[in-house]
C-alpha atoms as a PDB file:
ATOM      1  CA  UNK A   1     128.521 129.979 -17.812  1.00  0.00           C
ATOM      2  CA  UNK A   2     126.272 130.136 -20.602  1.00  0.00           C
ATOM      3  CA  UNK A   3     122.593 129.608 -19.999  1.00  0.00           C
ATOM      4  CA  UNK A   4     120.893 126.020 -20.848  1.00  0.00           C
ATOM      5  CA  UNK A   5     120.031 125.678 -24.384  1.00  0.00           C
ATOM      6  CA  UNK A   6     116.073 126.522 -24.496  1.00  0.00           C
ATOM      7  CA  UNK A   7     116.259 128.301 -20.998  1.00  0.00           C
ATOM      8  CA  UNK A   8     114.064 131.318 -21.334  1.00  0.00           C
ATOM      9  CA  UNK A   9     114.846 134.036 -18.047  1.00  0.00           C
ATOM     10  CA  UNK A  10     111.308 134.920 -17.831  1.00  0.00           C
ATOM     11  CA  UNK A  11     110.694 131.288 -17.263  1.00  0.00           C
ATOM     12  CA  UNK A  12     113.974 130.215 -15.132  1.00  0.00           C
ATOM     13  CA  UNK A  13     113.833 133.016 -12.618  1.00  0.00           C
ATOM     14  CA  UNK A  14     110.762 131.926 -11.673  1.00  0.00           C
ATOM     15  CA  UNK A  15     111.155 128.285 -11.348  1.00  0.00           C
ATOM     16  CA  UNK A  16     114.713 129.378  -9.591  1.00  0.00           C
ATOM     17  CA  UNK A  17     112.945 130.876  -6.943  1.00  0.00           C
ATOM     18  CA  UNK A  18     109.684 128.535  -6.788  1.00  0.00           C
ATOM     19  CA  UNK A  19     112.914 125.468  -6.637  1.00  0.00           C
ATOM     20  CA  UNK A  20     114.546 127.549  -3.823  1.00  0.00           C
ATOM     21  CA  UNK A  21     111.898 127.847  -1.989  1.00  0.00           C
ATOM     22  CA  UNK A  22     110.435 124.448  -1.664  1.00  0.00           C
ATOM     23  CA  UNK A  23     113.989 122.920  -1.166  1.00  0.00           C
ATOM     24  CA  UNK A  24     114.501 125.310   1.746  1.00  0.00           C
ATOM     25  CA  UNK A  25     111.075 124.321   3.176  1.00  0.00           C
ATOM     26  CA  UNK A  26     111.709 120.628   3.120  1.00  0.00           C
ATOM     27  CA  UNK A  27     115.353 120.531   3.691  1.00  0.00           C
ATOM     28  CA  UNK A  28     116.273 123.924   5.548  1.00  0.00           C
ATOM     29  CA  UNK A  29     118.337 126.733   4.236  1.00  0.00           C
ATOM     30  CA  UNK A  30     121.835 125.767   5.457  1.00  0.00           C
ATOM     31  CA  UNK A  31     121.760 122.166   3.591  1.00  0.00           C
ATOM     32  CA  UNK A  32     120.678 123.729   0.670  1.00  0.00           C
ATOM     33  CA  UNK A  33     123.353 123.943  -2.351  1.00  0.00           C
ATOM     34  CA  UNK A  34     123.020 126.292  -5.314  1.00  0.00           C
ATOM     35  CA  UNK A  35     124.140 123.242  -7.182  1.00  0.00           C
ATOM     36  CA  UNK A  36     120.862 121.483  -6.037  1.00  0.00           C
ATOM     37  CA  UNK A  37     118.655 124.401  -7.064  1.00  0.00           C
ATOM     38  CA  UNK A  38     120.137 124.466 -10.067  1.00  0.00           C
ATOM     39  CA  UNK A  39     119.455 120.161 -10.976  1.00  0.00           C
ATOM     40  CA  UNK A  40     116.041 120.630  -9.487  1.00  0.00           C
ATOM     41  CA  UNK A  41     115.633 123.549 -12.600  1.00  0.00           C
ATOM     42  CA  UNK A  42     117.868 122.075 -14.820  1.00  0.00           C
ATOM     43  CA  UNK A  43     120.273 124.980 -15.490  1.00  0.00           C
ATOM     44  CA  UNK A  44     123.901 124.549 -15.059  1.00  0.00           C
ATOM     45  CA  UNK A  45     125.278 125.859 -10.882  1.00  0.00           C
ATOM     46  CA  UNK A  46     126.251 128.969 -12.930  1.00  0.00           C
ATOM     47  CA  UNK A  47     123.521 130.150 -14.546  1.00  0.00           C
ATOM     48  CA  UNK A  48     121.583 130.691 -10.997  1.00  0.00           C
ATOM     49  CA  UNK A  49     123.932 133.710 -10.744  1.00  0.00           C
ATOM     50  CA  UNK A  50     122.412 135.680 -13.655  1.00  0.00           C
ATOM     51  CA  UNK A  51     119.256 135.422 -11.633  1.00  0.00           C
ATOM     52  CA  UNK A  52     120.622 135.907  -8.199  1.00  0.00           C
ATOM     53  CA  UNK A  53     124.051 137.356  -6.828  1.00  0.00           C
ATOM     54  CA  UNK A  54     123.987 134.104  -4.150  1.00  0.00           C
ATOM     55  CA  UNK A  55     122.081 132.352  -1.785  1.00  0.00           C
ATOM     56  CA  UNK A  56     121.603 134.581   0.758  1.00  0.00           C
ATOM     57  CA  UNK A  57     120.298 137.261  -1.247  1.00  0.00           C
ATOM     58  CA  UNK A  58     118.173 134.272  -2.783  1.00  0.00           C
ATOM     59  CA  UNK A  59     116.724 133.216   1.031  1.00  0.00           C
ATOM     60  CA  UNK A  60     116.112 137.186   1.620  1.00  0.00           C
ATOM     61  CA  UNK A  61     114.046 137.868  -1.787  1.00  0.00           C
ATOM     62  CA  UNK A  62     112.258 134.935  -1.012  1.00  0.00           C
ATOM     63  CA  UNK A  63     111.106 136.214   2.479  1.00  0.00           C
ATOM     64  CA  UNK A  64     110.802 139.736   1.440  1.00  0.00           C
ATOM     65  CA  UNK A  65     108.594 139.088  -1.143  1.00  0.00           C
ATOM     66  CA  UNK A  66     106.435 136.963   0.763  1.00  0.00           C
ATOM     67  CA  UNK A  67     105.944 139.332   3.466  1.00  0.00           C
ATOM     68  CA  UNK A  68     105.005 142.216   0.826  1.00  0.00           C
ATOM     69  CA  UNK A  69     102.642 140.480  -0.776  1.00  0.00           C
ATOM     70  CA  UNK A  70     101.155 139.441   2.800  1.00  0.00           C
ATOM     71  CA  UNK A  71     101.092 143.236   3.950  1.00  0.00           C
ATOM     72  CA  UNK A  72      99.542 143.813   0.213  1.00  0.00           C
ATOM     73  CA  UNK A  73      96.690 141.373   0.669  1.00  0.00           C
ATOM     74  CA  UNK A  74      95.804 142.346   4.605  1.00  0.00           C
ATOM     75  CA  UNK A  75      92.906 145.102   3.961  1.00  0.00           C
ATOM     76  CA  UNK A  76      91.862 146.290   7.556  1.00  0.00           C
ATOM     77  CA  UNK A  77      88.404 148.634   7.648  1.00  0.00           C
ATOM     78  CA  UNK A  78      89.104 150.905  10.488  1.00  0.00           C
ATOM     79  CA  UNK A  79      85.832 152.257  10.649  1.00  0.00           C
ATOM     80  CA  UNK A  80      84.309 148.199  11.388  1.00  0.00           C
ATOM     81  CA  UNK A  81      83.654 146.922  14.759  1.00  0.00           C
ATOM     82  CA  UNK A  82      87.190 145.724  16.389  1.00  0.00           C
ATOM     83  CA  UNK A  83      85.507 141.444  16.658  1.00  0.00           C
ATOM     84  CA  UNK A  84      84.145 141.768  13.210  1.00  0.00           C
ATOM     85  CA  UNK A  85      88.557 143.336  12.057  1.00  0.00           C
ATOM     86  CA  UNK A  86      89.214 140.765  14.332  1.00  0.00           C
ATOM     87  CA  UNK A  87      87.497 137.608  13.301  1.00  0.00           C
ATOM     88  CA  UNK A  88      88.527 139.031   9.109  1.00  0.00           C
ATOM     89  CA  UNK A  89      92.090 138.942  10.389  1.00  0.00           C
ATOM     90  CA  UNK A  90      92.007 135.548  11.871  1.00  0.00           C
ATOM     91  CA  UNK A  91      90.245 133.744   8.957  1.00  0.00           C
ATOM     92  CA  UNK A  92      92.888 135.854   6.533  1.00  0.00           C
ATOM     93  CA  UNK A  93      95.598 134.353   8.402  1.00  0.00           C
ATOM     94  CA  UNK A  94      95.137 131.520   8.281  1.00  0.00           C
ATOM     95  CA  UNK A  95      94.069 130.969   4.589  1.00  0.00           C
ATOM     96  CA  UNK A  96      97.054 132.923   3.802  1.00  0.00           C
ATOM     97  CA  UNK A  97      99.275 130.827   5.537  1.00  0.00           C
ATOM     98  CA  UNK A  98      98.038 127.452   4.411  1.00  0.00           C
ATOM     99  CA  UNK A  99      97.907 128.791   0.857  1.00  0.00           C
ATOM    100  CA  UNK A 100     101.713 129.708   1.146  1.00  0.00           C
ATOM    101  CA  UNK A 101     102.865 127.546   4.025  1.00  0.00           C
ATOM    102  CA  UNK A 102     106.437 127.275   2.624  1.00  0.00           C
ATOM    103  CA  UNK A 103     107.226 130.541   2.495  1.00  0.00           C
ATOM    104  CA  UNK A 104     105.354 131.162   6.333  1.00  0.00           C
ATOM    105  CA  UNK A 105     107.930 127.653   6.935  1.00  0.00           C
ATOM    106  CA  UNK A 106     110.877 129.810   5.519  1.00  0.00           C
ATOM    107  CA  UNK A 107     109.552 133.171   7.144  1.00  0.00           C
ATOM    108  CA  UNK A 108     109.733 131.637  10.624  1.00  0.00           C
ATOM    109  CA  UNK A 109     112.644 128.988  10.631  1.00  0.00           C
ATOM    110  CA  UNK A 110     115.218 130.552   8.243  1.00  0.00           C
ATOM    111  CA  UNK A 111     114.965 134.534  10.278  1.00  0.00           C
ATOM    112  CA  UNK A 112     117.960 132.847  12.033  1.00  0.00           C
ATOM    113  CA  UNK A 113     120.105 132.402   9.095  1.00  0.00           C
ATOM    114  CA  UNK A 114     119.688 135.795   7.395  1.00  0.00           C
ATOM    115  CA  UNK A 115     122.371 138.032   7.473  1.00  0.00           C
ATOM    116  CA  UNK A 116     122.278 141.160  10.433  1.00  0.00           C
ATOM    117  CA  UNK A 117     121.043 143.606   7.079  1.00  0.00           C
ATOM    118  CA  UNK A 118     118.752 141.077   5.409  1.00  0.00           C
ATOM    119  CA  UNK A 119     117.336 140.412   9.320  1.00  0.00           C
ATOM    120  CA  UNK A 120     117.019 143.717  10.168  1.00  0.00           C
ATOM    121  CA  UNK A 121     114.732 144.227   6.666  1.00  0.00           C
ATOM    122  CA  UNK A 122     112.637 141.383   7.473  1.00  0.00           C
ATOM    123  CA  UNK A 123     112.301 141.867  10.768  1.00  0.00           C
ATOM    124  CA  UNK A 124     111.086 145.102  10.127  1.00  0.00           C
ATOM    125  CA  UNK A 125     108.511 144.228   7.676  1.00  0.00           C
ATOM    126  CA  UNK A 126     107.170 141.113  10.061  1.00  0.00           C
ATOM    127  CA  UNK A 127     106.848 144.111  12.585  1.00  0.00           C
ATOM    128  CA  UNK A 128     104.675 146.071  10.271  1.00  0.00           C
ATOM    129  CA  UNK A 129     102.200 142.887  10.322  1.00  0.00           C
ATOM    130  CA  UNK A 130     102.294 142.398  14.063  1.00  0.00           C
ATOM    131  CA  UNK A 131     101.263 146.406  14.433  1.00  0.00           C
ATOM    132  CA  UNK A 132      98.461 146.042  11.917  1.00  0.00           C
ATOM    133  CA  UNK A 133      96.646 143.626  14.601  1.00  0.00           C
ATOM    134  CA  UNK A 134      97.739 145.360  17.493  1.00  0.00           C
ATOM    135  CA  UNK A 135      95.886 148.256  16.240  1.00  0.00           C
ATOM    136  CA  UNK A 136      92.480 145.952  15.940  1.00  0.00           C
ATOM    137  CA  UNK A 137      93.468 144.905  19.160  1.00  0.00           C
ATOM    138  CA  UNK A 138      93.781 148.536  20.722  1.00  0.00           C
ATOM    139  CA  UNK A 139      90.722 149.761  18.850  1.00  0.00           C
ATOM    140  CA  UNK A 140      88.797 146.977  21.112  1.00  0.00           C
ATOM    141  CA  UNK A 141      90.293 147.819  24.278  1.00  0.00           C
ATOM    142  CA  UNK A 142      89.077 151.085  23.516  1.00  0.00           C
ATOM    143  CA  UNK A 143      85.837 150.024  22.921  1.00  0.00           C
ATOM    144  CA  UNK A 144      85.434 147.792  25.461  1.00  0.00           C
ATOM    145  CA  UNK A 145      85.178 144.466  23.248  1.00  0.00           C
ATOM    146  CA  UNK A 146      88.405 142.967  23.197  1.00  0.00           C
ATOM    147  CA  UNK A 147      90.525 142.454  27.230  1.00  0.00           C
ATOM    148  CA  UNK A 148      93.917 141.943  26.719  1.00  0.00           C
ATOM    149  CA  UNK A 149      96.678 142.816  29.163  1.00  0.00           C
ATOM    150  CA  UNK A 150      99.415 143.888  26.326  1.00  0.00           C
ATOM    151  CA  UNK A 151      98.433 144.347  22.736  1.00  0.00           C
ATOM    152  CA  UNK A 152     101.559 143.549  21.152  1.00  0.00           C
ATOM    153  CA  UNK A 153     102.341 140.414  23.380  1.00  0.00           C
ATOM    154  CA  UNK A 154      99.242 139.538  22.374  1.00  0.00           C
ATOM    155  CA  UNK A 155      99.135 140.347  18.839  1.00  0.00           C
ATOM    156  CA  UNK A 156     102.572 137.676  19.061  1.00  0.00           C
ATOM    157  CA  UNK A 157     100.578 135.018  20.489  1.00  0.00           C
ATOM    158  CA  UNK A 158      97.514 135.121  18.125  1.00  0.00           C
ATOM    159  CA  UNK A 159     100.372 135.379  15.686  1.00  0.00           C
ATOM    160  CA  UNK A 160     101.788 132.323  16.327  1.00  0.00           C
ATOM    161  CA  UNK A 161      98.937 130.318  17.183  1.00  0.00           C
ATOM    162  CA  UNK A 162      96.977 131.188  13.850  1.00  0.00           C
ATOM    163  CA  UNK A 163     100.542 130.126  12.195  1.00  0.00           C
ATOM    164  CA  UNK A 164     101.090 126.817  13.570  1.00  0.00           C
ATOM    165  CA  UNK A 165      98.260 125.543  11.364  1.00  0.00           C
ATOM    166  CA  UNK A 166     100.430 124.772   8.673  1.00  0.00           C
ATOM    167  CA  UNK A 167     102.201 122.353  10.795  1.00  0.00           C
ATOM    168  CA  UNK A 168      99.562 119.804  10.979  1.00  0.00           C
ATOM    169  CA  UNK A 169      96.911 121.125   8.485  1.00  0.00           C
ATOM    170  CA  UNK A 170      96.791 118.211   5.420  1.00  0.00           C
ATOM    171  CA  UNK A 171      94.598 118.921   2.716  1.00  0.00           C
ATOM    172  CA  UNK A 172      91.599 116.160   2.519  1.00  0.00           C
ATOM    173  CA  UNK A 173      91.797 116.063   6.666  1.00  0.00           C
ATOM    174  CA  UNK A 174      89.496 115.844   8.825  1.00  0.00           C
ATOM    175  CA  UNK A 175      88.108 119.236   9.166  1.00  0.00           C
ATOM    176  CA  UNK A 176      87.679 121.294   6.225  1.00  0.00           C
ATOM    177  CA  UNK A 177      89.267 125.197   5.685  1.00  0.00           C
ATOM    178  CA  UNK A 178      86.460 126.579   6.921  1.00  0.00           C
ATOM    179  CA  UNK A 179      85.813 124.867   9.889  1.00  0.00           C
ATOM    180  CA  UNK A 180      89.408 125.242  10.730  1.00  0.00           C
ATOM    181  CA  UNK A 181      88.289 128.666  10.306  1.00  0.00           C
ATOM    182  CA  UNK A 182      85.539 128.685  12.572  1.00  0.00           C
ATOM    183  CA  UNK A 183      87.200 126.744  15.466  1.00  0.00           C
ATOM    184  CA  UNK A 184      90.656 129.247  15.527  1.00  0.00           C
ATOM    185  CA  UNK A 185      87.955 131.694  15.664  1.00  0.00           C
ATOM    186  CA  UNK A 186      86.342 130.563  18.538  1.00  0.00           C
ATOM    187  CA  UNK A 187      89.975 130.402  20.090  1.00  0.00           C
ATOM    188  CA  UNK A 188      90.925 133.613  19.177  1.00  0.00           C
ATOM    189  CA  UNK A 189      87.974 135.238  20.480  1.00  0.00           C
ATOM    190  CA  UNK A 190      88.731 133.467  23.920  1.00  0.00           C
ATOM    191  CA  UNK A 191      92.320 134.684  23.842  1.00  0.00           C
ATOM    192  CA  UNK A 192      91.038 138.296  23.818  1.00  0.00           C
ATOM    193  CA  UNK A 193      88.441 137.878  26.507  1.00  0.00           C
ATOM    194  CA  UNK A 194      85.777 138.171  24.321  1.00  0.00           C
END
């Protein structure tokens, strides 16, 4: 099928993808049509295919490249104090998360719908996260700063915890980014016994 008239790709693969992934988000993967992606674009069903071979590989690219351009932005300093990684890791979190929070909605609810190849490659690269806390959460034990019974367990937990702010966070709220900030902080820093 021929592309819309005045469809440009370096403009439609984009909105493909930005359409995919908000649709996703509010309506899950499964009830998700190419045909819909394609109205809320406005290209014909067929064009999505010059963009995308289907909508699997669509729900993977979407997840992969989320998680590589969270690895890419997490910048740990080995060398720092393990509370001072710590507390950088928390606050990164979670302004990463509510400046994305449909692709960290897609990253968590949609794992289940990924094929066992696609899952395995995500999986894999959500793994790579996880270890680059557990090491700040080693390097503490280490030094004495940070008590936690099993690093990656708890790497999991702080994980999730830091996560679930996009869940209830609403711009305009109550408490502002930063103090958001400043109280998962405090929590964190409880979690690890310090």
């Amino acid at each position: 099928m021929a592309r819309t008239q005045g469809s440009r790709a370096e403009i439609t693969g984009p909105l493909i993808r930005q359409a995919a992934l908000r649709l996703f988000a509010r309506h899950g993967y499964a009830a998700v049509s190419m045909r819909q992606i394609a109205r809320e674009v406005g290209v014909q069903a067929g064009a999505l295919y010059a963009y995308t071979p289907d909508k699997q590989a669509l729900l993977c690219d979407l997840m992969e490249s989320h998680m590589a351009r969270l690895l890419g932005s997490w910048h740990d300093d080995p060398a720092g104090p393990p509370l001072i990684r710590l507390e950088r890791f928390v606050r990164f979190h979670i302004a990463d998360s509510l400046d994305h929070s449909d692709a960290v909605f897609l990253s968590y609810m949609e794992l289940r719908n990924l094929t066992d190849e696609n899952h395995r490659k995500i999986s894999s690269m959500r793994r790579e996260y996880e270890k680059m806390l557990e090491v700040i959460l080693r390097d503490g034990q280490q030094s004495g700063d940070i008590r936690v019974e099993d690093t990656r367990l708890s790497a999991m937990a702080l994980i999730g915890m830091l996560t679930a702010v996009t869940n209830w966070y609403r711009d305009g709220g109550r408490l502002d980014r930063d103090r958001i900030g400043d109280i998962y902080w405090g929590l964190a820093r409880g979690a690890v016994g310090a």
